[in-house]
Protein backbone atom coordinates (compact mmCIF):
# COMPACT_ATOMS: atom_id res chain seq x y z
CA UNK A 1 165.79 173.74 66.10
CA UNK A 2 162.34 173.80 65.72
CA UNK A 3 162.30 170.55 63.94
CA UNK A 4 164.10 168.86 66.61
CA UNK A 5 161.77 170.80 69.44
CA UNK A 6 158.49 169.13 67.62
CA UNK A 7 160.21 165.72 67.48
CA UNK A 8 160.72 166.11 71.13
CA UNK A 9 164.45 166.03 71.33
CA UNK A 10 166.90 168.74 72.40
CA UNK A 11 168.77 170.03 69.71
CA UNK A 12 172.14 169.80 70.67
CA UNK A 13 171.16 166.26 70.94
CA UNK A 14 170.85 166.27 67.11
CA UNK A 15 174.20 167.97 67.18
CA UNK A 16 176.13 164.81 68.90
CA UNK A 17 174.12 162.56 66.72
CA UNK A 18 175.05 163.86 63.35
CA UNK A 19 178.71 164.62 64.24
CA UNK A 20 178.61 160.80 65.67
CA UNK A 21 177.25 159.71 62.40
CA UNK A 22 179.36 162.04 60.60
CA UNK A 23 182.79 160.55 62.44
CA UNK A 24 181.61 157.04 62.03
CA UNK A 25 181.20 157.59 58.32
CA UNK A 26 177.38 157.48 58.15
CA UNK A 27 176.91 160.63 57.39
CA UNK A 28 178.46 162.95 54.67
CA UNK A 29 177.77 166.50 54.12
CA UNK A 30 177.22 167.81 50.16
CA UNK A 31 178.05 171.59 50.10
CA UNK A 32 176.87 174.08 48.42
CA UNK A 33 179.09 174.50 44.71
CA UNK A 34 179.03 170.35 44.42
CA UNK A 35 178.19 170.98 40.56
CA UNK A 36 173.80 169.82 41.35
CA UNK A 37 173.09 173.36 40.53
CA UNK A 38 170.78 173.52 37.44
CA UNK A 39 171.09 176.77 35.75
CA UNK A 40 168.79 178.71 32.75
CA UNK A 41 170.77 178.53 29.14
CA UNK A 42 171.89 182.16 29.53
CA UNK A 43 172.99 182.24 32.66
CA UNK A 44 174.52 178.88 31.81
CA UNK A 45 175.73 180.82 28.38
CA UNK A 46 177.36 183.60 30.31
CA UNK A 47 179.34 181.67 33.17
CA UNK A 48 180.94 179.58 30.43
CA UNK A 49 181.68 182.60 28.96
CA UNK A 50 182.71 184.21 32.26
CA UNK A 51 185.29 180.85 33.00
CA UNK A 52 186.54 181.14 29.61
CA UNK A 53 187.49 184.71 29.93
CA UNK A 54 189.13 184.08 33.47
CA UNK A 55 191.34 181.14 31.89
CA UNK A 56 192.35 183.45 29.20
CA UNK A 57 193.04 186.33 31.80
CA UNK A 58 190.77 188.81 30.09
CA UNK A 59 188.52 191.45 31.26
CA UNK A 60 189.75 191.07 34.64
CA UNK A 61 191.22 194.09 36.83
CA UNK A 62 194.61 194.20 37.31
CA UNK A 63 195.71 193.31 41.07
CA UNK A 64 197.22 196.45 43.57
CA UNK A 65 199.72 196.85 45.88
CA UNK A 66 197.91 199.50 48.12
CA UNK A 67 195.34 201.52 48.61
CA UNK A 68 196.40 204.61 46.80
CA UNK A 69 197.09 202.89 43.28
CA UNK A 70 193.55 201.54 43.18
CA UNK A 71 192.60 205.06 43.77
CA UNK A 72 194.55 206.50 40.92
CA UNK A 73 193.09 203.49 38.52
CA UNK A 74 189.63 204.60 39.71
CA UNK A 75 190.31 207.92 38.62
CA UNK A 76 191.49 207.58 35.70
C-alpha cells in the first residue's frame, strides 16, 4: 500500500491491474513451496531424512478417532 501511495496511485487500483494482468495471462503468481528454497546441508540432510521416513510410514503418530483415545496415548 505504501508503495502504491508513493507512486501516486490508489491501491485498489493496483488490485484491478494485477488481477487484469493476471486473467489476461500476463501475470503469474510463484507461491511459496515452488522448490526455489535454498536450504543449509543439515537442514537439507534432515528433511530428506524426514520425507524418507514419512514414505516409509515411520516415526509418525498413529491417527485417532476422538478426543479421549489421544488422551489415553498421551498418558501412557
Amino acid at each position: 500500500m505504501a508503495k502504491a501511495q508513493n507512486e501516486g496511485i490508489a491501491f485498489s487500483s493496483v488490485l484491478k491491474f494485477a488481477t487484469k494482468a493476471f486473467v489476461d495471462g500476463d501475470f503469474e503468481l510463484g507461491l511459496v513451496g515452488s522448490g526455489s528454497e535454498k536450504f543449509n546441508a543439515t537442514t537439507s540432510r534432515e528433511i530428506k531424512r524426514a520425507l524418507a521416513d514419512i514414505a516409509k510410514g515411520k516415526n509418525m503418530s498413529p491417527s485417532f478417532s476422538s478426543v479421549a483415545e489421544l488422551r489415553k496415548s498421551l498418558e501412557s
